[in-house]
C-alpha atoms as a PDB file:
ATOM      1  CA  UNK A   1     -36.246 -15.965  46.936  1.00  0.00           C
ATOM      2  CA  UNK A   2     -36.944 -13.655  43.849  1.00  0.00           C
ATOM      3  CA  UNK A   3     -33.566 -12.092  43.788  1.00  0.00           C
ATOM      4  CA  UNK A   4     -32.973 -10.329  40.626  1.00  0.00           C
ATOM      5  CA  UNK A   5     -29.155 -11.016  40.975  1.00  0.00           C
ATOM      6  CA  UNK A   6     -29.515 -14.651  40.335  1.00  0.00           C
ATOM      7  CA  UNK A   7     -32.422 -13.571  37.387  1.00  0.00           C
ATOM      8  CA  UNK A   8     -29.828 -13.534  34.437  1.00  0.00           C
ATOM      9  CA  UNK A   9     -31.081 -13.702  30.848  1.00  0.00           C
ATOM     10  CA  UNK A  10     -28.801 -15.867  28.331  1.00  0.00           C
ATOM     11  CA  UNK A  11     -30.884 -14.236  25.033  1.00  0.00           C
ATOM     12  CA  UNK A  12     -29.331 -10.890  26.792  1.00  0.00           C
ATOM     13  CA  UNK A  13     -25.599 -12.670  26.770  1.00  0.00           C
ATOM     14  CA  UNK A  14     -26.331 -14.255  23.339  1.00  0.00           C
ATOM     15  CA  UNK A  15     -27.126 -10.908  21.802  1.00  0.00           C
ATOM     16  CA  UNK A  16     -24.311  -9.200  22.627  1.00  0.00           C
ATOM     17  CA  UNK A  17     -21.671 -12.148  21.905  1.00  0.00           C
ATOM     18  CA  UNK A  18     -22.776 -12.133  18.134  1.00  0.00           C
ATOM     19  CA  UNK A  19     -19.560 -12.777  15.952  1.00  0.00           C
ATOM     20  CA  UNK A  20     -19.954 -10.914  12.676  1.00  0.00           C
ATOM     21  CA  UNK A  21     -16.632 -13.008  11.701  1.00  0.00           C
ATOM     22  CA  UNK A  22     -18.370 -16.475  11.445  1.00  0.00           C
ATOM     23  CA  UNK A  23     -20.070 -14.238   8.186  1.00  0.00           C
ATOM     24  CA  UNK A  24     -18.598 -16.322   5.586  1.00  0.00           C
ATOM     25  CA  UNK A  25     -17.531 -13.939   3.200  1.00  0.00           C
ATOM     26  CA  UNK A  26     -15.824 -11.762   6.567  1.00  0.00           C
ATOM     27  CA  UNK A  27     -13.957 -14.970   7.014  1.00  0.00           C
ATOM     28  CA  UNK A  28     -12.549 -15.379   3.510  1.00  0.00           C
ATOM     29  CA  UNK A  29     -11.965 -11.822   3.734  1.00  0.00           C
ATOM     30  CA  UNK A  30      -9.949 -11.867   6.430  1.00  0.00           C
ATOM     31  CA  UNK A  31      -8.108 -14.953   5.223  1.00  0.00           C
ATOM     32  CA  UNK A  32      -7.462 -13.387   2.099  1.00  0.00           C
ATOM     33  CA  UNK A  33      -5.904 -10.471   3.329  1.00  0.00           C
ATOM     34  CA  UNK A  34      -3.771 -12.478   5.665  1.00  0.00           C
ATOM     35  CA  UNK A  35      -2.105 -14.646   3.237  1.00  0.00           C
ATOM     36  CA  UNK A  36      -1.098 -11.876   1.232  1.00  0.00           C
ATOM     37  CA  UNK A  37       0.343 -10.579   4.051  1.00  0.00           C
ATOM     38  CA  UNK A  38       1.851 -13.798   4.826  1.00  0.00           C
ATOM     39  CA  UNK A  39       2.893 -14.865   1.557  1.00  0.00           C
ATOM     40  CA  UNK A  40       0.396 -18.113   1.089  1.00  0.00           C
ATOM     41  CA  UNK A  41      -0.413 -18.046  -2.702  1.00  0.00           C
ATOM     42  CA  UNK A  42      -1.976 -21.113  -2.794  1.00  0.00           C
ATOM     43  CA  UNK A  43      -4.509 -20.094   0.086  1.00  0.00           C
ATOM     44  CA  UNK A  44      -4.885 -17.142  -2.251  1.00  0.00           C
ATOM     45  CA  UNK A  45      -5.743 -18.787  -5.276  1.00  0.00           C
ATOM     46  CA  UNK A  46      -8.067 -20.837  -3.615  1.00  0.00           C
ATOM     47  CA  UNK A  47      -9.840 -18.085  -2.435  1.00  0.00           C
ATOM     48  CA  UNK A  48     -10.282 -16.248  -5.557  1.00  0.00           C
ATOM     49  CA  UNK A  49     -10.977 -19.320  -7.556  1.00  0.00           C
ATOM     50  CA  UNK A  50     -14.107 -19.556  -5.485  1.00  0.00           C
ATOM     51  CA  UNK A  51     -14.663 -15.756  -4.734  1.00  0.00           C
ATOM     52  CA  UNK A  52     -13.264 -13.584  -7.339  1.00  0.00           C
ATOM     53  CA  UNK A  53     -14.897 -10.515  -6.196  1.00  0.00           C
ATOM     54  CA  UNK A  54     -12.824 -10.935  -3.108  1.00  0.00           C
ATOM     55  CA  UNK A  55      -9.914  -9.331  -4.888  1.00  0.00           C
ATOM     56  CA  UNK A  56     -11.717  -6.208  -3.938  1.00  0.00           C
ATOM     57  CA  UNK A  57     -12.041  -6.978  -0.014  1.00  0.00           C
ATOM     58  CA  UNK A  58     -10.403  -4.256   2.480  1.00  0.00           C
ATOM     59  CA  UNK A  59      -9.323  -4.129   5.817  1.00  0.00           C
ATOM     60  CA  UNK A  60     -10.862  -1.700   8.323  1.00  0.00           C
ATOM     61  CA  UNK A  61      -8.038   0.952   7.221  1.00  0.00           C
ATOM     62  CA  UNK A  62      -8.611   0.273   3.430  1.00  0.00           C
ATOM     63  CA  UNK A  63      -5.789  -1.658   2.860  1.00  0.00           C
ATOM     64  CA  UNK A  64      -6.401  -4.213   0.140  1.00  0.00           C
ATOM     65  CA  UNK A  65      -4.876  -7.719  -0.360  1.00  0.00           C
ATOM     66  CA  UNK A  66      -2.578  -5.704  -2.938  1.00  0.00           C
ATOM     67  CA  UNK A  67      -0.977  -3.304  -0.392  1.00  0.00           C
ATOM     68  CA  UNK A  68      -0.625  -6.388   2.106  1.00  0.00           C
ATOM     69  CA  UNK A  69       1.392  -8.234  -0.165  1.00  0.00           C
ATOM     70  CA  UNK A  70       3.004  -5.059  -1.399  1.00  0.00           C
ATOM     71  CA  UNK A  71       4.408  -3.862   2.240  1.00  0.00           C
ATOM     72  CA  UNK A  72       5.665  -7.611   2.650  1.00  0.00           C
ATOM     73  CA  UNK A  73       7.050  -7.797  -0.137  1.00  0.00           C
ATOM     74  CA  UNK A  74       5.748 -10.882  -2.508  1.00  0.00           C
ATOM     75  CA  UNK A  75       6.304 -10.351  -5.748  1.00  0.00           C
ATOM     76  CA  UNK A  76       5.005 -13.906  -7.184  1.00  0.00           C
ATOM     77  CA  UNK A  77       1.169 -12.394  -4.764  1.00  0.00           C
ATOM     78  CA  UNK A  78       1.544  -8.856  -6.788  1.00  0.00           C
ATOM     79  CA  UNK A  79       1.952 -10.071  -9.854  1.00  0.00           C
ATOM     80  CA  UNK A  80      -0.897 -12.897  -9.270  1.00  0.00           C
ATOM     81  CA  UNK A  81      -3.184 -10.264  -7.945  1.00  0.00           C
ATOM     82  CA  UNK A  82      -2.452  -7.421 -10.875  1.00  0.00           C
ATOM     83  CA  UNK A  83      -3.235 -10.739 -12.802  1.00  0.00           C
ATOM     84  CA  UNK A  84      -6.931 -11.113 -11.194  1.00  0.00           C
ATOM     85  CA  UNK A  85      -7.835  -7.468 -11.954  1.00  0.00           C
ATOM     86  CA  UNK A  86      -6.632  -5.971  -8.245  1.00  0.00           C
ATOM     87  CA  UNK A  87      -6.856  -2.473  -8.121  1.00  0.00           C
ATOM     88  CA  UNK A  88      -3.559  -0.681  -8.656  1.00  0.00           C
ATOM     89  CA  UNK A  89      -4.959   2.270  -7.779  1.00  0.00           C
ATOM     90  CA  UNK A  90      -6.878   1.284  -4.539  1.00  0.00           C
ATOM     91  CA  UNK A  91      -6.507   4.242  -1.677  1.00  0.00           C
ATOM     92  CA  UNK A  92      -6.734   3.261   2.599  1.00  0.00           C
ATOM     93  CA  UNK A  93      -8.041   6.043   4.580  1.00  0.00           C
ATOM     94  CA  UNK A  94      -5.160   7.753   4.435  1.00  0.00           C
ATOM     95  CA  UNK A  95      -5.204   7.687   0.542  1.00  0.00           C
ATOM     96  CA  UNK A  96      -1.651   5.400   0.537  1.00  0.00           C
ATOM     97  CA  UNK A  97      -1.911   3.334  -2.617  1.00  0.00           C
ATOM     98  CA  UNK A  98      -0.162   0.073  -3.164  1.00  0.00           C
ATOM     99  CA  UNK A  99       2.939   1.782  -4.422  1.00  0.00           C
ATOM    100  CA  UNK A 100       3.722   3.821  -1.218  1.00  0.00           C
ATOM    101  CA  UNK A 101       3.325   0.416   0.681  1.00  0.00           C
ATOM    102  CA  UNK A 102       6.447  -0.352  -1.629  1.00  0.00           C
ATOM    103  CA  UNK A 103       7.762   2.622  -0.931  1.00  0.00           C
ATOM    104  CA  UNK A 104       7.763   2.757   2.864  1.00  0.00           C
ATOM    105  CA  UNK A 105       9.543  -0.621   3.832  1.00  0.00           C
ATOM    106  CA  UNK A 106      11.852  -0.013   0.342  1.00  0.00           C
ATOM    107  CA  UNK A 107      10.494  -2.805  -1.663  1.00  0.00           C
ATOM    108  CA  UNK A 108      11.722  -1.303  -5.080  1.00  0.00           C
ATOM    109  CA  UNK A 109      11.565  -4.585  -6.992  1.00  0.00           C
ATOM    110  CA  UNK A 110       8.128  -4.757  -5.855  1.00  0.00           C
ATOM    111  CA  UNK A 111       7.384  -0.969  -6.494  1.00  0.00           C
ATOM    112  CA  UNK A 112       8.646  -1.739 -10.475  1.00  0.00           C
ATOM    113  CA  UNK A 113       6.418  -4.074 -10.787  1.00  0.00           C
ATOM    114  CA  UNK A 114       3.476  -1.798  -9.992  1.00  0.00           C
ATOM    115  CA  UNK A 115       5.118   1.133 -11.716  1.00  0.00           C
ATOM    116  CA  UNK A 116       5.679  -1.156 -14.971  1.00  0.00           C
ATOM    117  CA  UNK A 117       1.564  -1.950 -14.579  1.00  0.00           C
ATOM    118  CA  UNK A 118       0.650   1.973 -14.725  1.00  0.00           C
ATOM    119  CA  UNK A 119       1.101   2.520 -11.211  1.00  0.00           C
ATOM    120  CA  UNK A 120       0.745   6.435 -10.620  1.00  0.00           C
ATOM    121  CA  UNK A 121       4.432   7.104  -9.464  1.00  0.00           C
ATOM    122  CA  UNK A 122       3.458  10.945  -8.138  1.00  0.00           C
ATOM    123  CA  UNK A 123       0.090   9.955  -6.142  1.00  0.00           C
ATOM    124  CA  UNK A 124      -0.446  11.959  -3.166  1.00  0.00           C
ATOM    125  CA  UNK A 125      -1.337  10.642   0.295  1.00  0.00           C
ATOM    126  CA  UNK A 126      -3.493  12.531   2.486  1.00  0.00           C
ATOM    127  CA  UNK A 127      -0.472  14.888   3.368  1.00  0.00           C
ATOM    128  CA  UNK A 128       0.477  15.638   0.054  1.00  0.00           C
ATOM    129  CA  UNK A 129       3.339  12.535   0.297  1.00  0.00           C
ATOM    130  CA  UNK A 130       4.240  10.859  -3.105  1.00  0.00           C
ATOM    131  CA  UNK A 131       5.890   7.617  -2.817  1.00  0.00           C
ATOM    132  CA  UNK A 132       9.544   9.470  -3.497  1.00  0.00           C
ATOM    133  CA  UNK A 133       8.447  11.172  -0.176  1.00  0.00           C
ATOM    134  CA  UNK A 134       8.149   8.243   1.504  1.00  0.00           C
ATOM    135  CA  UNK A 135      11.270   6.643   0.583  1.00  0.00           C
ATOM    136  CA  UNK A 136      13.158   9.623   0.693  1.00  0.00           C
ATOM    137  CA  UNK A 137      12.631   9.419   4.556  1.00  0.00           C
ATOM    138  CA  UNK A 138      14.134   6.256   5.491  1.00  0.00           C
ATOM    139  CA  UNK A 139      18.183   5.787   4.576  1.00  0.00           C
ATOM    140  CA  UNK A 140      17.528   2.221   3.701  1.00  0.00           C
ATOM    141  CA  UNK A 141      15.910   3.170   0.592  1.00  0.00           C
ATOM    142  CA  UNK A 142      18.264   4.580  -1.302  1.00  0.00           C
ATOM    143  CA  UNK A 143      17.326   1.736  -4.228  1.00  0.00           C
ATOM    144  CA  UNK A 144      13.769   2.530  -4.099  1.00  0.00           C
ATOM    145  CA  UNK A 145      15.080   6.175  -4.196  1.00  0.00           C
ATOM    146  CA  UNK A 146      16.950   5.787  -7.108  1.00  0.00           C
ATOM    147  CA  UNK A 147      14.219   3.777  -8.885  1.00  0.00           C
ATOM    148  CA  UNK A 148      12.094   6.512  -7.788  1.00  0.00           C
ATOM    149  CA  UNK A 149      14.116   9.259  -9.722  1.00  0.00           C
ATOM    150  CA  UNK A 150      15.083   7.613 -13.101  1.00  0.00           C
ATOM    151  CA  UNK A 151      11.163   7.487 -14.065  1.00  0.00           C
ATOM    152  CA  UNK A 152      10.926   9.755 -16.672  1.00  0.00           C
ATOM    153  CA  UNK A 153       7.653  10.839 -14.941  1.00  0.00           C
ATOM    154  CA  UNK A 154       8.276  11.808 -11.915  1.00  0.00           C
ATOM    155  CA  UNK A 155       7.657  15.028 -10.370  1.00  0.00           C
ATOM    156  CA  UNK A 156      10.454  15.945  -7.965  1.00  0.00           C
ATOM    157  CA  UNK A 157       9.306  19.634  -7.086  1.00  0.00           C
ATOM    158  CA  UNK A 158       5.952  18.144  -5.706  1.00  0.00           C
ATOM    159  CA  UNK A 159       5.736  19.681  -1.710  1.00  0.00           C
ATOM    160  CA  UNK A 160       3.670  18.089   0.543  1.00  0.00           C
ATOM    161  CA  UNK A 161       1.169  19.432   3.155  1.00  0.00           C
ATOM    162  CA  UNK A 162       4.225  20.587   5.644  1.00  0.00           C
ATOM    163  CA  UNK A 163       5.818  22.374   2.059  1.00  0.00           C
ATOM    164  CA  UNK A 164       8.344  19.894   1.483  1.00  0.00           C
ATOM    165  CA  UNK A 165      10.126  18.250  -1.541  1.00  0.00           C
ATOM    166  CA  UNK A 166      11.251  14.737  -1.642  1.00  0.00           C
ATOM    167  CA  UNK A 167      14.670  16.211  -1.733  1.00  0.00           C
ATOM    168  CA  UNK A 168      14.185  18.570   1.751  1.00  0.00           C
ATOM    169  CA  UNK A 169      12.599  15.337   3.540  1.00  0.00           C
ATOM    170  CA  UNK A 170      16.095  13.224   2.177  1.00  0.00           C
ATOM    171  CA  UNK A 171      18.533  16.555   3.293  1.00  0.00           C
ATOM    172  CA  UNK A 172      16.862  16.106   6.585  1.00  0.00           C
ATOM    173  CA  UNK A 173      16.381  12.459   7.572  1.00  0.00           C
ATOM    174  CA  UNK A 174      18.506  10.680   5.504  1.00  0.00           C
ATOM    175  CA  UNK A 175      22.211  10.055   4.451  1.00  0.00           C
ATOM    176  CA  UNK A 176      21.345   9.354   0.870  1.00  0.00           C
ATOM    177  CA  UNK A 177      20.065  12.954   0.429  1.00  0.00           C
ATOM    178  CA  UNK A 178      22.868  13.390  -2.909  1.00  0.00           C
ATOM    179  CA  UNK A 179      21.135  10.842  -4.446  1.00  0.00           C
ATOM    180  CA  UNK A 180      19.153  13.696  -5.555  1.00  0.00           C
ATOM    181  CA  UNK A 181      22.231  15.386  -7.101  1.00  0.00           C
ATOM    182  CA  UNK A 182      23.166  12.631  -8.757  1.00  0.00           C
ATOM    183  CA  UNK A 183      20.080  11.875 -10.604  1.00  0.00           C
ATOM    184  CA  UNK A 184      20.320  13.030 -14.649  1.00  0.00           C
ATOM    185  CA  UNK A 185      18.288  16.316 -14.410  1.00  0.00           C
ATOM    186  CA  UNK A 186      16.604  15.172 -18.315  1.00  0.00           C
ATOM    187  CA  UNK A 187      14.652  12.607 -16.410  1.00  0.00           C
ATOM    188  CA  UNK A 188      12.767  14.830 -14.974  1.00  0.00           C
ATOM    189  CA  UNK A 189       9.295  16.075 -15.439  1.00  0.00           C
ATOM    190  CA  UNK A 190      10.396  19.804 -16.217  1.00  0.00           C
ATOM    191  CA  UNK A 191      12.795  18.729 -18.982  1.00  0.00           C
ATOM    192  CA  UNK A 192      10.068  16.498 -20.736  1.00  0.00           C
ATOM    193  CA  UNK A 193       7.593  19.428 -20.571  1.00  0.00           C
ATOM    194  CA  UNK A 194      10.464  21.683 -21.818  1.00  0.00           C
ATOM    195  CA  UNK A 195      10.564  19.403 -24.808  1.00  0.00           C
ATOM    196  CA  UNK A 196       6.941  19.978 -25.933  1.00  0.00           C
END
């Protein structure tokens, strides 16, 4: 019987089962990036005590072990990875850098910590949002909001691709909007350029 049904190749199988994640440096990759998202700073450490140029590894979005550990929120993994030369400038795909990771789940502790490192507080994502944007659309972060508007650098007349301020996205979606009022108008960008 010369069947070609029961004629089955297991190079063919063997080929196509290849597992690019049994790559060493994949694995430690993907490790890495885990436990900062997980909060494991001793898996961390061991990982860049071994492969330092792993500080540098992304995800398939661009997300770096900074922005994992920045939209969950562990400080002691920020401040260890700022330590270790991590990018604080580092854009994903959709040009979010670690600070609008902060920004987005209203980690403003977090968000200082990159701000007080040289963090750029008016970067633009790939619609035009800076992270005051991106706070300024969720009601839970009015601190981050606040933060957000007592740098003396920030730019609160930025619009994004859809036109829109900080302030219009807050008037819209969000009960905090008069945080806006409230904040001194000398802190802002205008009135230091007005001072030149």
């Amino acid at each position: 019987m010369n069947d070609e049904r029961f004629l089955v190749s297991g190079w063919e199988d063997d080929l196509n089962d290849i597992d690019e994640s049994r790559n060493p440096e994949v694995k430690f990759e993907d490790d890495l990036l885990q436990a900062c998202e997980n909060g494991n700073l001793k898996l961390i450490q061991a990982i860049l005590e071994t492969e330092p140029n792993l500080i540098h590894a992304v995800d398939k979005d661009k997300y770096t072990a900074l922005h994992r550990a920045c939209y969950s929120n562990h400080i002691d993994i920020v401040k260890y990875l700022l330590q270790k030369g991590a990018n604080i400038a580092a854009q994903t795909e959709m040009l979010w850098q670690p600070l609008h990771s902060c920004c987005q789940w209203n980690h403003k502790d977090c968000a200082a910590i990159l701000i007080q490192h040289g963090a750029d507080i008016n970067a633009r994502t790939e619609g035009g949002q800076t992270p005051l944007h991106i706070a300024a659309a969720h009601g839970a972060s009015y601190d981050t909001v606040q933060m957000l508007l007592m740098h003396p650098y920030i730019d609160t007349t930025i619009k994004n691709s859809s036109g829109e301020t900080a302030k219009d996205i807050a008037t819209r979606s969000s009960r905090y909007y008069n945080v806006f009022e409230m904040a001194d108008p000398l802190l802002g960008i205008e009135s230091i350029k007005d001072l030149k």
